[in-house]
Protein backbone atom coordinates (compact mmCIF):
# COMPACT_ATOMS: atom_id res chain seq x y z
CA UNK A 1 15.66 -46.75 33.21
CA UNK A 2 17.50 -43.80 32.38
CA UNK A 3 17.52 -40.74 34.93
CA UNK A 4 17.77 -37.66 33.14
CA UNK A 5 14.94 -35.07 33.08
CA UNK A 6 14.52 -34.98 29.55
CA UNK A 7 15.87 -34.82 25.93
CA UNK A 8 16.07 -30.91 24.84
CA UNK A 9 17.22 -29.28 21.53
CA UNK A 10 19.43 -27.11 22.07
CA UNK A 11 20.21 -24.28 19.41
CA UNK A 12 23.64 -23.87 19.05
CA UNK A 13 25.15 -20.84 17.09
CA UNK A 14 29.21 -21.44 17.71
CA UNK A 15 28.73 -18.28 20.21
CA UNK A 16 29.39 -18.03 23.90
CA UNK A 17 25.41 -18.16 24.73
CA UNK A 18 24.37 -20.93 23.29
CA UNK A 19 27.43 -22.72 24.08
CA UNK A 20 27.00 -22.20 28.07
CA UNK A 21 23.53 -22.64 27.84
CA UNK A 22 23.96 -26.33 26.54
CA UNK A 23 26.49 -26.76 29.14
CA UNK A 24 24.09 -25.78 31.49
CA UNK A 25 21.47 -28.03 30.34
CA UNK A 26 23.85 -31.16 30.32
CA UNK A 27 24.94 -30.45 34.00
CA UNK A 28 20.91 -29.92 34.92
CA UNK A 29 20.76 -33.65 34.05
CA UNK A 30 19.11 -33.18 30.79
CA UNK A 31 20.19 -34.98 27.37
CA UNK A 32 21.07 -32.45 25.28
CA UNK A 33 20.72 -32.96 21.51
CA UNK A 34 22.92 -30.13 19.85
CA UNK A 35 21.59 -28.27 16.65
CA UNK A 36 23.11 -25.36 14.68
CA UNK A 37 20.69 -24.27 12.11
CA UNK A 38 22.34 -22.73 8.40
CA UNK A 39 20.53 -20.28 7.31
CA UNK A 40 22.93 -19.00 3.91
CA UNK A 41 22.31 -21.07 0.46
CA UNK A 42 25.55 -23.25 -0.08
CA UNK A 43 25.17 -21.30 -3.58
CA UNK A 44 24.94 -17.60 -1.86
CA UNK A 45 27.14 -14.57 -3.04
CA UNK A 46 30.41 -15.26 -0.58
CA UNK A 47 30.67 -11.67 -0.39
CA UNK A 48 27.72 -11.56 2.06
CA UNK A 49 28.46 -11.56 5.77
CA UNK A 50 25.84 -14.40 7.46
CA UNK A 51 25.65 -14.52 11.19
CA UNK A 52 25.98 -18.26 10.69
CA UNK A 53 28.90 -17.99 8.45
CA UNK A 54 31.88 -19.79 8.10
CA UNK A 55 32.96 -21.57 11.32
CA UNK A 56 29.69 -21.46 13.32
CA UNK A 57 28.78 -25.01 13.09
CA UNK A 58 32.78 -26.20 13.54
CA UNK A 59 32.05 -24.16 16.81
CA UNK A 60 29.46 -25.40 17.57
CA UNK A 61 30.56 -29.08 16.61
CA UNK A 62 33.66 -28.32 18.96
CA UNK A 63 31.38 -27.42 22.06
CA UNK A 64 29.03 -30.22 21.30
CA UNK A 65 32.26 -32.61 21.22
CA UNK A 66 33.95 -31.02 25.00
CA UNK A 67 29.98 -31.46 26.00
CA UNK A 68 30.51 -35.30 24.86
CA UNK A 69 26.41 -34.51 23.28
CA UNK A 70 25.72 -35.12 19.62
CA UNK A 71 25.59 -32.48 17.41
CA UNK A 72 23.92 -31.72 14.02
CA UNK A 73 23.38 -29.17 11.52
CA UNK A 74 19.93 -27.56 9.86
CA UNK A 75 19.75 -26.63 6.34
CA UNK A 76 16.94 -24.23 6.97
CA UNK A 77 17.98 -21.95 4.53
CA UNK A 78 14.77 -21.90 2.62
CA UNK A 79 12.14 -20.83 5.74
CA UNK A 80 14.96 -18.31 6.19
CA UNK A 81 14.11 -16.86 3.47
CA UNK A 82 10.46 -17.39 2.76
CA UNK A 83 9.81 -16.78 6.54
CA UNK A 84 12.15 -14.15 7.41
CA UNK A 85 14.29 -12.13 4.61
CA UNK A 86 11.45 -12.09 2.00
CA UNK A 87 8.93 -10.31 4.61
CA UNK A 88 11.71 -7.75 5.63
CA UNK A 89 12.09 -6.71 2.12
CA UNK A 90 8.15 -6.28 1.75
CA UNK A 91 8.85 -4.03 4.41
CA UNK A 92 11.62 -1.68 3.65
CA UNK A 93 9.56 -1.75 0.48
CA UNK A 94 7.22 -0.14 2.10
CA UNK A 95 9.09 2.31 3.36
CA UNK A 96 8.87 0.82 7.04
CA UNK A 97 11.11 -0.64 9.37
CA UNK A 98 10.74 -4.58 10.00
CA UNK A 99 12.21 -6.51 13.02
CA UNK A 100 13.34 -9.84 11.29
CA UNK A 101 14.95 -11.26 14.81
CA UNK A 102 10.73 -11.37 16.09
CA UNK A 103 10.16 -13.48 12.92
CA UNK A 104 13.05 -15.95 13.16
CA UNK A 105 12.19 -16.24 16.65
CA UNK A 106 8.78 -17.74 15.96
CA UNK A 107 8.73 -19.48 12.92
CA UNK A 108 12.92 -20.70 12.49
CA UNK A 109 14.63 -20.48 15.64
CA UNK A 110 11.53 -22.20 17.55
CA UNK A 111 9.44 -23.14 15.08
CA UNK A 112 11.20 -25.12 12.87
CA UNK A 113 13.23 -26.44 15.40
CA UNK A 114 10.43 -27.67 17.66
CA UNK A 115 9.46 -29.87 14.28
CA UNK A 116 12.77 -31.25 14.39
CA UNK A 117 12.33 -31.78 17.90
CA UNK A 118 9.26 -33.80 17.59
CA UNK A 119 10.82 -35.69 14.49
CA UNK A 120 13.18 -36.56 17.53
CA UNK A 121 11.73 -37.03 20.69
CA UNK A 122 12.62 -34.65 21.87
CA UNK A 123 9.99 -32.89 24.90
CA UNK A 124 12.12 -29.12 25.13
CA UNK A 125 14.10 -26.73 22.68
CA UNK A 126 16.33 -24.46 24.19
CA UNK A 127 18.45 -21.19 23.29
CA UNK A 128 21.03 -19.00 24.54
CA UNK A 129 18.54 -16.04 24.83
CA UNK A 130 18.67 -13.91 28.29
CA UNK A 131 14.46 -14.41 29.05
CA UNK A 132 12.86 -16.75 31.47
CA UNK A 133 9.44 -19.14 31.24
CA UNK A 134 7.32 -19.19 34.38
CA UNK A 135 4.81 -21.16 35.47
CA UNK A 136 4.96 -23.20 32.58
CA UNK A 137 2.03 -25.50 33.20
CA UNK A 138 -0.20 -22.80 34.35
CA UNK A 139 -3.94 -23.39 33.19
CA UNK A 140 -4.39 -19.93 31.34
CA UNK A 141 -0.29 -20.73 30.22
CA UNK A 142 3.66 -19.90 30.81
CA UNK A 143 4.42 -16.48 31.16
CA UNK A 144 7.55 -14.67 29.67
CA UNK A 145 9.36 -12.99 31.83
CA UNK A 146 12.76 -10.53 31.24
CA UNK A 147 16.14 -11.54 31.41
CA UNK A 148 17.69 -10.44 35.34
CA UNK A 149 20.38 -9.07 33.37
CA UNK A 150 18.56 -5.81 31.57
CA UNK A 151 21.34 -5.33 29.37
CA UNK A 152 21.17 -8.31 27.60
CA UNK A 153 17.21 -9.02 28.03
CA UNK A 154 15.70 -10.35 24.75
CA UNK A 155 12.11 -10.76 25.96
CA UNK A 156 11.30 -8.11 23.14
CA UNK A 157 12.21 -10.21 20.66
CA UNK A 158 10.36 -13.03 21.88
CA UNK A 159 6.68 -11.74 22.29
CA UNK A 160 5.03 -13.53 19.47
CA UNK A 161 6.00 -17.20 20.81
CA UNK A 162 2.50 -19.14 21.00
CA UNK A 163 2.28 -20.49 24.47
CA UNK A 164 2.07 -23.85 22.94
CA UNK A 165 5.79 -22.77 22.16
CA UNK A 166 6.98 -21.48 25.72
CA UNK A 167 5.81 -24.68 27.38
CA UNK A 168 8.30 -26.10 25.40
CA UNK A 169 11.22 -23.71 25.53
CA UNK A 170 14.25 -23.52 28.11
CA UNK A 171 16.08 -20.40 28.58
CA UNK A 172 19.08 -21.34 30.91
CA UNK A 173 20.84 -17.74 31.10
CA UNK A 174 17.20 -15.96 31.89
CA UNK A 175 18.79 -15.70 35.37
CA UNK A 176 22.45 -14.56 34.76
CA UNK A 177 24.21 -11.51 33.61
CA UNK A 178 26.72 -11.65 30.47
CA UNK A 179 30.50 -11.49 32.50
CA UNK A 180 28.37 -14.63 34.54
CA UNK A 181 27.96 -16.31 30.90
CA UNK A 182 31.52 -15.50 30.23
CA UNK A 183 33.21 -16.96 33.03
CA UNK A 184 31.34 -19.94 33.25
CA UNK A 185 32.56 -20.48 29.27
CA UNK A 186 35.97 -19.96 30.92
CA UNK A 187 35.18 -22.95 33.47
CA UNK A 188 34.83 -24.84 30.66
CA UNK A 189 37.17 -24.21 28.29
CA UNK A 190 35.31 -22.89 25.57
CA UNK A 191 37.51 -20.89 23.13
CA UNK A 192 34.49 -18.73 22.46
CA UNK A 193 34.81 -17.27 26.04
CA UNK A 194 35.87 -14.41 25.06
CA UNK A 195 34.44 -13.98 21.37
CA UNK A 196 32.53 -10.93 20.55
CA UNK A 197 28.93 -10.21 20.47
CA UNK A 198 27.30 -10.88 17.05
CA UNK A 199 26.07 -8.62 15.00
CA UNK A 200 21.97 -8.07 15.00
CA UNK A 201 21.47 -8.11 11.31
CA UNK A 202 20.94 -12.28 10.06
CA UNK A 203 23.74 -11.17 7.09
CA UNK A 204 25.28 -7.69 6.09
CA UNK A 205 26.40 -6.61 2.95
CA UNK A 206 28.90 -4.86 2.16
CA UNK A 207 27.15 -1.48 0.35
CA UNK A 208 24.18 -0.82 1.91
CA UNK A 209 23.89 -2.79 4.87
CA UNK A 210 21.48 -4.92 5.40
CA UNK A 211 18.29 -3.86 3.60
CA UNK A 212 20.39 -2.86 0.24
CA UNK A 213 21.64 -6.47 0.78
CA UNK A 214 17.78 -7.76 0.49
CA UNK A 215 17.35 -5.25 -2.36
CA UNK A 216 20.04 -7.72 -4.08
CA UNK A 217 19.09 -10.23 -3.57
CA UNK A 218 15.47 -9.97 -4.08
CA UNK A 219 15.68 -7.81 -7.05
CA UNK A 220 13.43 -5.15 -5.37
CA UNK A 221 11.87 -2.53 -6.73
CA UNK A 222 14.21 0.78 -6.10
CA UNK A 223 11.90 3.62 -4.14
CA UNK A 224 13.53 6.81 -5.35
CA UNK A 225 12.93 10.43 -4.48
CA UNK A 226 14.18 13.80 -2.41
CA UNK A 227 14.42 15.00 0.85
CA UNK A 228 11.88 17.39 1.92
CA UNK A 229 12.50 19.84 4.64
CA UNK A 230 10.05 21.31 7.06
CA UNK A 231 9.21 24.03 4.80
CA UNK A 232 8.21 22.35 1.71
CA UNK A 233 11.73 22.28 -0.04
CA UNK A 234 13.36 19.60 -1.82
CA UNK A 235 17.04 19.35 -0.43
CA UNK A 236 17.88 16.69 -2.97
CA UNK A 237 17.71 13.61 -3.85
CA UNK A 238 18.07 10.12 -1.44
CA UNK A 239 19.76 6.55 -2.60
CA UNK A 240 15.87 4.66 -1.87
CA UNK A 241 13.68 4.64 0.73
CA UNK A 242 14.74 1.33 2.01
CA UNK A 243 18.01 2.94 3.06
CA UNK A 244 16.38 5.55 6.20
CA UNK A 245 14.35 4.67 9.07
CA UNK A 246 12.39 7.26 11.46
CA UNK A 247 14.87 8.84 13.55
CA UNK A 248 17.58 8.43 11.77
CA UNK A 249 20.19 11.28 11.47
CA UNK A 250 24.02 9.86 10.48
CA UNK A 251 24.64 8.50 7.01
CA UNK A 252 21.81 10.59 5.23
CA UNK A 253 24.48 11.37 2.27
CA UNK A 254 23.36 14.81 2.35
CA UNK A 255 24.83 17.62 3.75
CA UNK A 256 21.99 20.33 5.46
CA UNK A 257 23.84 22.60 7.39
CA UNK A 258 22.63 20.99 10.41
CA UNK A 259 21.78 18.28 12.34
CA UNK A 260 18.68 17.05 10.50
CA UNK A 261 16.14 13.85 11.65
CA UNK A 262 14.19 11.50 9.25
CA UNK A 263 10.71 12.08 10.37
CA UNK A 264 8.15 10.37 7.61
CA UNK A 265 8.76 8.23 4.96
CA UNK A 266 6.41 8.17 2.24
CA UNK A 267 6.80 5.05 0.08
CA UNK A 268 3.90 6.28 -2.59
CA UNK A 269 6.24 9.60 -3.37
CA UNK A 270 9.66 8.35 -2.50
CA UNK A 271 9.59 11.64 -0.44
CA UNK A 272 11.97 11.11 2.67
CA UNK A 273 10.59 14.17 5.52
CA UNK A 274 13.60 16.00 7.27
CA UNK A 275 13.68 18.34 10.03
CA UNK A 276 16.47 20.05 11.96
CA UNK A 277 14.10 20.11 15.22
CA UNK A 278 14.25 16.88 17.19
CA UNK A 279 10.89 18.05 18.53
CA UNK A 280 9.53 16.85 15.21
CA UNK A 281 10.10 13.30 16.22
CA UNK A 282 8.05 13.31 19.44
CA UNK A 283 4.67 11.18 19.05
CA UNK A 284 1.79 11.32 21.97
CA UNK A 285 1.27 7.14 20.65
CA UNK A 286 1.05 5.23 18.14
CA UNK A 287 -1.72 2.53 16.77
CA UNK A 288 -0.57 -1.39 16.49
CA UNK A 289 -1.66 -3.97 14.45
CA UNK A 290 -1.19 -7.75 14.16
CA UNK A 291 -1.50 -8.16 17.79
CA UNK A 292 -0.12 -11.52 19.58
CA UNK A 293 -0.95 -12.14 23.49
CA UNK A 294 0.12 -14.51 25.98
CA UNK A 295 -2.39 -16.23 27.82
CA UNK A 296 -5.45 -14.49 29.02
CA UNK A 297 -3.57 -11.43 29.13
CA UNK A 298 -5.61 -9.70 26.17
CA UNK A 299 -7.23 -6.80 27.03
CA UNK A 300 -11.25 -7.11 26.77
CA UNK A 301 -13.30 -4.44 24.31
CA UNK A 302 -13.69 -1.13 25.45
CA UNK A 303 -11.16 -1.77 28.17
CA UNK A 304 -7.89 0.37 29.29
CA UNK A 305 -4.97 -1.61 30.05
CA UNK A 306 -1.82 0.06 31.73
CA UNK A 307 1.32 -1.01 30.75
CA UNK A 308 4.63 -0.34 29.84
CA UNK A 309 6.03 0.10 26.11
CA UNK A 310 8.66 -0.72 24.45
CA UNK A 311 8.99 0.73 21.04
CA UNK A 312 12.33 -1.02 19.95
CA UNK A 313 15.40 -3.17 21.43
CA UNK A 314 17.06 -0.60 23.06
CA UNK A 315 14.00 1.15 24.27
CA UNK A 316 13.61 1.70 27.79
CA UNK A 317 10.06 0.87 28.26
CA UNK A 318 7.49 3.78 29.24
CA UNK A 319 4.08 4.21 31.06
CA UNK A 320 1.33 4.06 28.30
CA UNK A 321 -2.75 3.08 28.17
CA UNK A 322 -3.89 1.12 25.55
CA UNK A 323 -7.17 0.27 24.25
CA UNK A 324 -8.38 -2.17 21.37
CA UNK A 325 -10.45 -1.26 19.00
CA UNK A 326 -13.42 -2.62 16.99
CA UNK A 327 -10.57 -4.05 13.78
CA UNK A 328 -8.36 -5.20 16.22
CA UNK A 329 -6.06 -3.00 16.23
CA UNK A 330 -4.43 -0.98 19.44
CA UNK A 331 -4.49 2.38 20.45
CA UNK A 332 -0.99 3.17 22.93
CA UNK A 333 -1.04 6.53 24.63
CA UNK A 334 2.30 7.45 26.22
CA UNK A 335 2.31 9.04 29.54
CA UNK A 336 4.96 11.06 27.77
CA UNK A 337 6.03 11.60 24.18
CA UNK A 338 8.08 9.55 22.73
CA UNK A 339 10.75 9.89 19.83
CA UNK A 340 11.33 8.04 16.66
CA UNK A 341 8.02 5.47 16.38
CA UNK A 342 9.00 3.72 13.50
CA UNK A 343 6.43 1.82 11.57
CA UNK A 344 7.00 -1.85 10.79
CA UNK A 345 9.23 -2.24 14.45
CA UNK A 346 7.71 -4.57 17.13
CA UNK A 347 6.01 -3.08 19.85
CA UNK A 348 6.09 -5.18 23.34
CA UNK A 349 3.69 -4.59 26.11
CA UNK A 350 5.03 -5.36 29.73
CA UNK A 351 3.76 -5.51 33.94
CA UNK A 352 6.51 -4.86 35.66
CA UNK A 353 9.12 -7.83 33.98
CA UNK A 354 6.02 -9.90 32.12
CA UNK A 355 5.60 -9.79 29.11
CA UNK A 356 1.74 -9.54 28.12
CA UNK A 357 1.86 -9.28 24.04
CA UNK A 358 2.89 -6.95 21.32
CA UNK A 359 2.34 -6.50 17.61
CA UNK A 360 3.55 -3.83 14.98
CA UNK A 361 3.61 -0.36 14.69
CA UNK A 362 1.17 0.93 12.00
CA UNK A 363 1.37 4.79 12.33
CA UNK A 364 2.62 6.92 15.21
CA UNK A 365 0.38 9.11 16.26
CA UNK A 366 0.90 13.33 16.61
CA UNK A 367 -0.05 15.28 19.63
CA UNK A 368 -3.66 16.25 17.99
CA UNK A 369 -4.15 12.68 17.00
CA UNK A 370 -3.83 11.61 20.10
CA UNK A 371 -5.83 14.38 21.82
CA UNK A 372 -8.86 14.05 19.83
């Protein structure tokens, strides 16, 4: 009878993550059935940068091989881009700013792959992602927890797992900090030790970035229009609204005499709001929709809930009340204003290191909005 604890998927990208978490796994006793999902089209434009571009699954294959664990690649290009790319687009389309990492997260990265895992017996699906699982068989269900290491946490990006899906998942560098990550790669001998973060965007391009690379490729509708200033004026024309996000002050392609902030973006006009007072970007809250929890850790109608908020990735999260309404949708009050609340970003709603929900910012809301 064999002894190990289990069979578990392991993602494997070809970075230094995912590669020490599968070692990890392997040494926990576990057999670990390597997987490196391809997200780019064999047919796709080579002058588009993917994250899993070429070499990632010979990486992969290489640390599957010193592992002495099988090893196999995905083809999931397809729910890539139904699931992921084509919903970002709708979004910059918009004129808002989507978080396609929360997306992959649920329905590739876990999703998918906990199909594949079933096709395969296998019980767990692991990543290299710094967040931890608690009290996985807990009757109201696992809670999500932060990474120790809160400069590589990735809880936020992980809020909208079903807790069907975090019973399931195994985290192995929840409880380290990256130079730990790197030295055990050293232990081992992975060449990736010392291989640089990757980039955040699934593929860049190589005018525009990443959403004039989904404008490409999807054919999208170009949003034009001008800059408006504080005062009414048009300052001059913008390349599309897909281009700017709320906050946003380098790479305008304008010159304004001063430092000058995206504030509003108003996809019906093409109108892109400027102002050269950072005040302009404060918001007293902001109202969420599309809400996910975890557990029985909803709020109930009519009831306050205090929390902390995170507004993006590199958000430190703030003291806020929030309240549900009759539609579903969330009120947040900060204790203190906040700048740049960009619509179409997650929104992540911790105690302390849990993480209780989230959903997606609809509208910020302005200091007499949120009085009233």
């Amino acid at each position: 009878m064999s002894d190990h604890k289990g069979t578990v998927l392991a993602a494997m990208s070809g970075g230094v993550d995912s590669s020490v978490a599968a070692a990890l796994l392997v040494e926990r006793g576990f057999r670990v059935i390597g997987v490196t999902l391809l997200f780019r089209p064999c047919d796709d434009d080579a002058s588009v940068n993917w994250c899993c571009g070429v070499g990632a699954a010979e990486q992969a294959g290489a640390v599957a091989g010193r592992l002495g664990i099988p090893h196999y690649t995905l083809d999931c290009a397809e729910e890539f881009e139904r699931d992921v790319l084509r919903p970002a687009w709708t979004e910059y389309e918009r004129g808002r700013t989507p978080s396609p990492c929360v997306h992959c997260n649920r329905a590739v990265k876990f999703g998918f792959l906990m199909r594949f895992a079933d096709k395969v017996g296998a019980e767990f699906v692991a990543s290299g992602h710094y967040a931890r699982v608690v009290d996985r068989d807990a009757e109201d269900g696992p809670r999500l927890m932060r990474g120790l290491d809160a400069n590589k946490d990735q809880s936020y990006f992980l809020f909208s797992l079903e807790g069907q899906q975090l019973r399931r998942v195994l985290f192995p560098l929840g409880g380290l900090s990256k130079p730990e990550v790197r030295e055990l790669a050293r232990q081992h001998g992975f060449r990736n030790a010392e291989r640089k973060e990757s980039q955040d965007a699934c593929f860049s391009y190589p005018e525009g970035g990443f959403a004039e690379g989904l404008r490409v490729r999807f054919s999208g509708r170009l949003v034009e229009g001008s800059f408006v200033d504080d005062a009414g004026s048009r300052r001059g024309p913008h390349k599309g609204i897909h281009r700017y996000t709320v906050g946003q002050r380098k790479g305008l392609g304008i010159a304004f005499g001063t430092r000058a902030y995206v504030t509003d973006i108003e996809a019906a006009t093409g109108d892109i709001q400027v102002s050269a007072d950072p005040q302009r970007l404060a918001s007293k809250g902001l109202v969420a929709e599309d809400l996910s929890w975890l557990g029985t850790r909803a709020p109930q109608k009519d009831e306050s809930l205090s929390c902390r908020v995170q507004i993006r990735y590199r958000h430190r999260a703030v003291p806020a009340t929030l309240s549900v309404e009759d539609d579903g949708r969330a009120v947040v009050l900060f204790e203190q204003p906040q700048d740049a609340v960009a619509p179409g970003q997650a929104v992540v709603f911790y105690r302390e290191d849990e993480v209780l929900g989230g959903g997606w910012i609809a509208s910020s809301l302005s200091a007499a909005c949120a009085a009233e």
